[in-house]
PDB file of N, CA and C in Angstrom:
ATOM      1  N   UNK A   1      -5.277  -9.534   8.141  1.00  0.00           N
ATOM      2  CA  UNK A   1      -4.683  -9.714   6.826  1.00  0.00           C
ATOM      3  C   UNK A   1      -5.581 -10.625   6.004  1.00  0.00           C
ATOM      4  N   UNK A   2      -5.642 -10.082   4.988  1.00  0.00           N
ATOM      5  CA  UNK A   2      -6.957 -11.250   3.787  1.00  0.00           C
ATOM      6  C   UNK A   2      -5.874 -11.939   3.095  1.00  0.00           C
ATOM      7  N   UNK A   3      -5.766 -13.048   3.417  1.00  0.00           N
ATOM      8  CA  UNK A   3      -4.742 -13.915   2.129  1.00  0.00           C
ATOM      9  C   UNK A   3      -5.936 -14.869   1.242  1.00  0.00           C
ATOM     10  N   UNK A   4      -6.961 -13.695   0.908  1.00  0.00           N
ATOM     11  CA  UNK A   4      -7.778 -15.108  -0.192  1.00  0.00           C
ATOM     12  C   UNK A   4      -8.213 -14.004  -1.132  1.00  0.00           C
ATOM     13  N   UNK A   5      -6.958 -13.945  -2.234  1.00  0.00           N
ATOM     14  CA  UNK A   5      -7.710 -13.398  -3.240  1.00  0.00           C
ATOM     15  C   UNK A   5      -7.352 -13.956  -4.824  1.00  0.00           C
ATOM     16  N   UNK A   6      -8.707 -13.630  -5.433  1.00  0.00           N
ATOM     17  CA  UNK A   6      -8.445 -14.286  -6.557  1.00  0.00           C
ATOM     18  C   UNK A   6      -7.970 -15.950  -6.703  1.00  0.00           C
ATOM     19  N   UNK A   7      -8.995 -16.700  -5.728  1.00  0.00           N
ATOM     20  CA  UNK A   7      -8.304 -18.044  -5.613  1.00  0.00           C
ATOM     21  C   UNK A   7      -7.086 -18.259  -5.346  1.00  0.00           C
ATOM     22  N   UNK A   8      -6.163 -17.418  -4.873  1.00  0.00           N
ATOM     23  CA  UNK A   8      -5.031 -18.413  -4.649  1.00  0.00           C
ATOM     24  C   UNK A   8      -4.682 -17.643  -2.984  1.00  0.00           C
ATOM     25  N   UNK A   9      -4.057 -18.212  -2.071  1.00  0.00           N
ATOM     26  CA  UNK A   9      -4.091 -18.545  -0.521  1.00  0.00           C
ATOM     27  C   UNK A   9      -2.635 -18.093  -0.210  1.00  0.00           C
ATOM     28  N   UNK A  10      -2.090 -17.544   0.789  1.00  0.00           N
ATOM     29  CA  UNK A  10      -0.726 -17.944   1.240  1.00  0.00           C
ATOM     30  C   UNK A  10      -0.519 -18.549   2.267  1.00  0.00           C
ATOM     31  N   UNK A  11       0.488 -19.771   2.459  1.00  0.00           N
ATOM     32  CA  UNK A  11       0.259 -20.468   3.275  1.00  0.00           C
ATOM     33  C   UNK A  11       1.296 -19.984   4.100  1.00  0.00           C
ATOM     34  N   UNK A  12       0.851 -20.297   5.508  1.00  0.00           N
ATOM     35  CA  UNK A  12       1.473 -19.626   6.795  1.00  0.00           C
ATOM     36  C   UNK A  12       2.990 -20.262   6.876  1.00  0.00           C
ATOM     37  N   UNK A  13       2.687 -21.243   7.107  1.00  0.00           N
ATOM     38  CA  UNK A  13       3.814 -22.600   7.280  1.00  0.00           C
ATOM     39  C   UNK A  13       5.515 -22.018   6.249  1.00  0.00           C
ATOM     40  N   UNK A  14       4.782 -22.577   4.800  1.00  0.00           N
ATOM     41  CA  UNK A  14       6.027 -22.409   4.159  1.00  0.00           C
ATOM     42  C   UNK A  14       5.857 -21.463   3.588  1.00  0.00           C
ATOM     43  N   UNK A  15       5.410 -20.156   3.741  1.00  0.00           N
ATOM     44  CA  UNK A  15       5.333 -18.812   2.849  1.00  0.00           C
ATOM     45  C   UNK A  15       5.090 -18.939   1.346  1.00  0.00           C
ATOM     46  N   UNK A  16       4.227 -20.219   0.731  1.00  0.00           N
ATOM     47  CA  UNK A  16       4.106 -19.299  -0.823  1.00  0.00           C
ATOM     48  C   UNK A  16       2.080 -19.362  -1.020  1.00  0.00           C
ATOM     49  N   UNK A  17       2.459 -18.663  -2.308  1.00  0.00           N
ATOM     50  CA  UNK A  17       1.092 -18.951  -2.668  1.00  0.00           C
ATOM     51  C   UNK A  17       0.459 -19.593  -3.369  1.00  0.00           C
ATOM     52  N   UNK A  18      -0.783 -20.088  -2.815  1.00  0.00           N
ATOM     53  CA  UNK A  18      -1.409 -21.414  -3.798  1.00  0.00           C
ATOM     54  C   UNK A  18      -2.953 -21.511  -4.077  1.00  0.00           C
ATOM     55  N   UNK A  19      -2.955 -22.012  -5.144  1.00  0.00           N
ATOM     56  CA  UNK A  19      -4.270 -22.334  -5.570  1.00  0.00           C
ATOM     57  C   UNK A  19      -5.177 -22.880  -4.308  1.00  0.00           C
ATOM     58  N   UNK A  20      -6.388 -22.492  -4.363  1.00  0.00           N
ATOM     59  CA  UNK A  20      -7.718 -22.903  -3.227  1.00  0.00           C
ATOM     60  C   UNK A  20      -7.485 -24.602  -3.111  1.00  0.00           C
ATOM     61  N   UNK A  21      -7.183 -25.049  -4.079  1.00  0.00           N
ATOM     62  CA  UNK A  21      -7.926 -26.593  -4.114  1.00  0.00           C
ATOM     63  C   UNK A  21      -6.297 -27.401  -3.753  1.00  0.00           C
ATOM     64  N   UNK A  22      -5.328 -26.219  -3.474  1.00  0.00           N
ATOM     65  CA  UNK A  22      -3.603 -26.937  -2.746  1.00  0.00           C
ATOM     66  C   UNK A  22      -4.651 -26.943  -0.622  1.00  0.00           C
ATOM     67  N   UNK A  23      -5.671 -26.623  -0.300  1.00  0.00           N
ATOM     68  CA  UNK A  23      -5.591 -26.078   0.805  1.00  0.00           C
ATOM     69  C   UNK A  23      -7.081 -27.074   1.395  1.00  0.00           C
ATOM     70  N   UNK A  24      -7.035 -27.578   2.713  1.00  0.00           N
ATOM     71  CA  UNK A  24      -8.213 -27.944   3.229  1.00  0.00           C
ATOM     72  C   UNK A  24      -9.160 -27.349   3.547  1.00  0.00           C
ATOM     73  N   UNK A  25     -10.563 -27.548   3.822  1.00  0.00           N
ATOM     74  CA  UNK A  25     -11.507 -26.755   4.374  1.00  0.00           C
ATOM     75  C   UNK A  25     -12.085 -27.099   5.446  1.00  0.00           C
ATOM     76  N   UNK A  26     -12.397 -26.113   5.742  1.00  0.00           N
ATOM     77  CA  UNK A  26     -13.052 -26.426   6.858  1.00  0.00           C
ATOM     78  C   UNK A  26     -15.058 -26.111   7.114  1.00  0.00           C
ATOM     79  N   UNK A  27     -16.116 -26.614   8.310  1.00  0.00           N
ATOM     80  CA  UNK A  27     -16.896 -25.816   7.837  1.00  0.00           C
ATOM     81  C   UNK A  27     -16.989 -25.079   9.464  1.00  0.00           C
ATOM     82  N   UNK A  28     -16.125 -25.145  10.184  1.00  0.00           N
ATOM     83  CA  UNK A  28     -16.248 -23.994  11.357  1.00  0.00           C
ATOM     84  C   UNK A  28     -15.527 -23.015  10.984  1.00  0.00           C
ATOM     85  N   UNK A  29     -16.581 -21.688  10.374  1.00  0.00           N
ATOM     86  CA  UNK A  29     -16.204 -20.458   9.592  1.00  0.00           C
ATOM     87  C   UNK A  29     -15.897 -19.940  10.838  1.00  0.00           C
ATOM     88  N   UNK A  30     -15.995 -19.816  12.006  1.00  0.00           N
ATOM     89  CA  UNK A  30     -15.863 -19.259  13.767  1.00  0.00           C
ATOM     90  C   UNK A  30     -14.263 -19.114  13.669  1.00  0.00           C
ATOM     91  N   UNK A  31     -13.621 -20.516  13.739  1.00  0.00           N
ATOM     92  CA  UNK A  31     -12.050 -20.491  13.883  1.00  0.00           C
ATOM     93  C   UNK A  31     -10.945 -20.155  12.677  1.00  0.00           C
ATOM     94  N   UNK A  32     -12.203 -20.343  11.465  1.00  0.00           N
ATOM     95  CA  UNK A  32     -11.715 -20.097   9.970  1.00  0.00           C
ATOM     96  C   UNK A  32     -12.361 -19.106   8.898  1.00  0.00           C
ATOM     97  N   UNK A  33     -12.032 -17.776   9.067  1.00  0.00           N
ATOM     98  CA  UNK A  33     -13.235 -16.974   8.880  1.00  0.00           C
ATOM     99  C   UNK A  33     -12.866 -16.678   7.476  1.00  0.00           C
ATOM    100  N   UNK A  34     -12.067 -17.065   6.702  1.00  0.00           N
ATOM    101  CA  UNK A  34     -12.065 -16.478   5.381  1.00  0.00           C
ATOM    102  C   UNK A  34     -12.415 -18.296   4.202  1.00  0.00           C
ATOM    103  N   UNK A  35     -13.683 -17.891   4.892  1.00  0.00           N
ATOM    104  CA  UNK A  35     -14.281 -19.051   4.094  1.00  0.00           C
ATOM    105  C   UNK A  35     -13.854 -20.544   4.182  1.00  0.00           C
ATOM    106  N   UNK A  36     -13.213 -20.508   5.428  1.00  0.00           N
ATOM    107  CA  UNK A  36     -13.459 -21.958   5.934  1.00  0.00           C
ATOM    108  C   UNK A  36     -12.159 -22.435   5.630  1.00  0.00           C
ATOM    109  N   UNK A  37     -11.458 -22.086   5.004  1.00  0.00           N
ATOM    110  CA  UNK A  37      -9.857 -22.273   4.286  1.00  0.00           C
ATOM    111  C   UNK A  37      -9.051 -22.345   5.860  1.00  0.00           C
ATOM    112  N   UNK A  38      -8.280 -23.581   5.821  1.00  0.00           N
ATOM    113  CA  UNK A  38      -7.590 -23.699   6.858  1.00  0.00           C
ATOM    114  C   UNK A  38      -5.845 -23.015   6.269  1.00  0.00           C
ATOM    115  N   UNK A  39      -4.943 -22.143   6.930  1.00  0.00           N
ATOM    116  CA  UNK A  39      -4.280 -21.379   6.419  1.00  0.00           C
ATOM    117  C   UNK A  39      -2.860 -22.199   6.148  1.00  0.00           C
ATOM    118  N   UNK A  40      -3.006 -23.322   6.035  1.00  0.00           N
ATOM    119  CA  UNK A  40      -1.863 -24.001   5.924  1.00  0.00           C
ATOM    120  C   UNK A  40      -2.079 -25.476   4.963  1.00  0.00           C
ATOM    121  N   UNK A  41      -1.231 -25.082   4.056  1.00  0.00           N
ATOM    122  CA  UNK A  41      -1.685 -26.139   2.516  1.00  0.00           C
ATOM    123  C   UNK A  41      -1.564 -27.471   3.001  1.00  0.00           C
ATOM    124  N   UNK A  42      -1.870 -28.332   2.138  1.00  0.00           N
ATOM    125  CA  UNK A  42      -2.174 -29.925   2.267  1.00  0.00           C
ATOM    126  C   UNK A  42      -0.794 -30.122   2.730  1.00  0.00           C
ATOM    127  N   UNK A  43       0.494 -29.991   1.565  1.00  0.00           N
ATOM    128  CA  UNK A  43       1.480 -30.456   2.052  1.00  0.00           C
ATOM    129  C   UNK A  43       2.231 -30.166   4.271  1.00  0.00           C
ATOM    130  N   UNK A  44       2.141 -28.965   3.592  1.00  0.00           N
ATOM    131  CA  UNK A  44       2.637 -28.736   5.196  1.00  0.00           C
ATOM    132  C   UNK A  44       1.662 -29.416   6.306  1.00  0.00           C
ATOM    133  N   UNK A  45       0.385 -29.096   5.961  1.00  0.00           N
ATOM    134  CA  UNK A  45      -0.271 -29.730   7.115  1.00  0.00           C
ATOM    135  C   UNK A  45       0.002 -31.466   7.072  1.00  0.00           C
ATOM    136  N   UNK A  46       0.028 -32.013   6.108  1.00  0.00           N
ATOM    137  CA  UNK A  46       0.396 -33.531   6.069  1.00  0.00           C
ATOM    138  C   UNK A  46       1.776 -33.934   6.823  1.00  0.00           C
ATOM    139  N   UNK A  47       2.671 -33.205   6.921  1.00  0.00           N
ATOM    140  CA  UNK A  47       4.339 -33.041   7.100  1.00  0.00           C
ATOM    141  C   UNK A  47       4.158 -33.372   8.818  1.00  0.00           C
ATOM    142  N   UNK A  48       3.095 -32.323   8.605  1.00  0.00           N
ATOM    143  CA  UNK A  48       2.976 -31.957  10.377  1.00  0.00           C
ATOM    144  C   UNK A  48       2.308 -33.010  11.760  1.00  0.00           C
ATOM    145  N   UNK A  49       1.415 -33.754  10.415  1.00  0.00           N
ATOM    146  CA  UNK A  49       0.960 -34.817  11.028  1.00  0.00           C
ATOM    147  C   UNK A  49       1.404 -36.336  11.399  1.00  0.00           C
ATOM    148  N   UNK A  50       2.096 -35.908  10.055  1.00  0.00           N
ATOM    149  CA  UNK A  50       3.142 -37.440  10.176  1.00  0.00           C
ATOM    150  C   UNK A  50       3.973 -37.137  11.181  1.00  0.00           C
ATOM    151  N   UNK A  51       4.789 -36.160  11.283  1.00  0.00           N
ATOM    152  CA  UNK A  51       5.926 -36.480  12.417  1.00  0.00           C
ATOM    153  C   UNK A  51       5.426 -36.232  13.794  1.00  0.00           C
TER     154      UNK A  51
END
């Protein structure tokens, strides 16, 4: 599934879609192949870390 078009991403976590620059990067394109975009936005991934 390609979720990168036209700059904006869908994030796995909470299902919506978002702008490139809502999302982290990465540069191991190996585990992250659609340009390094990790598939889960700042917020959720922050949520996830704190608890």
């Amino acid at each position: 599934m390609d979720n990168v078009k036209n700059d904006l991403i869908f994030c796995e976590k909470c299902h919506r879609t978002l702008k490139r620059s809502e999302f982290y990067l990465s540069n191991n394109l190996e585990k992250y192949p659609n340009g390094g975009t990790i598939p889960i936005c700042k917020k959720c991934l922050t949520m996830h870390v704190d608890n």
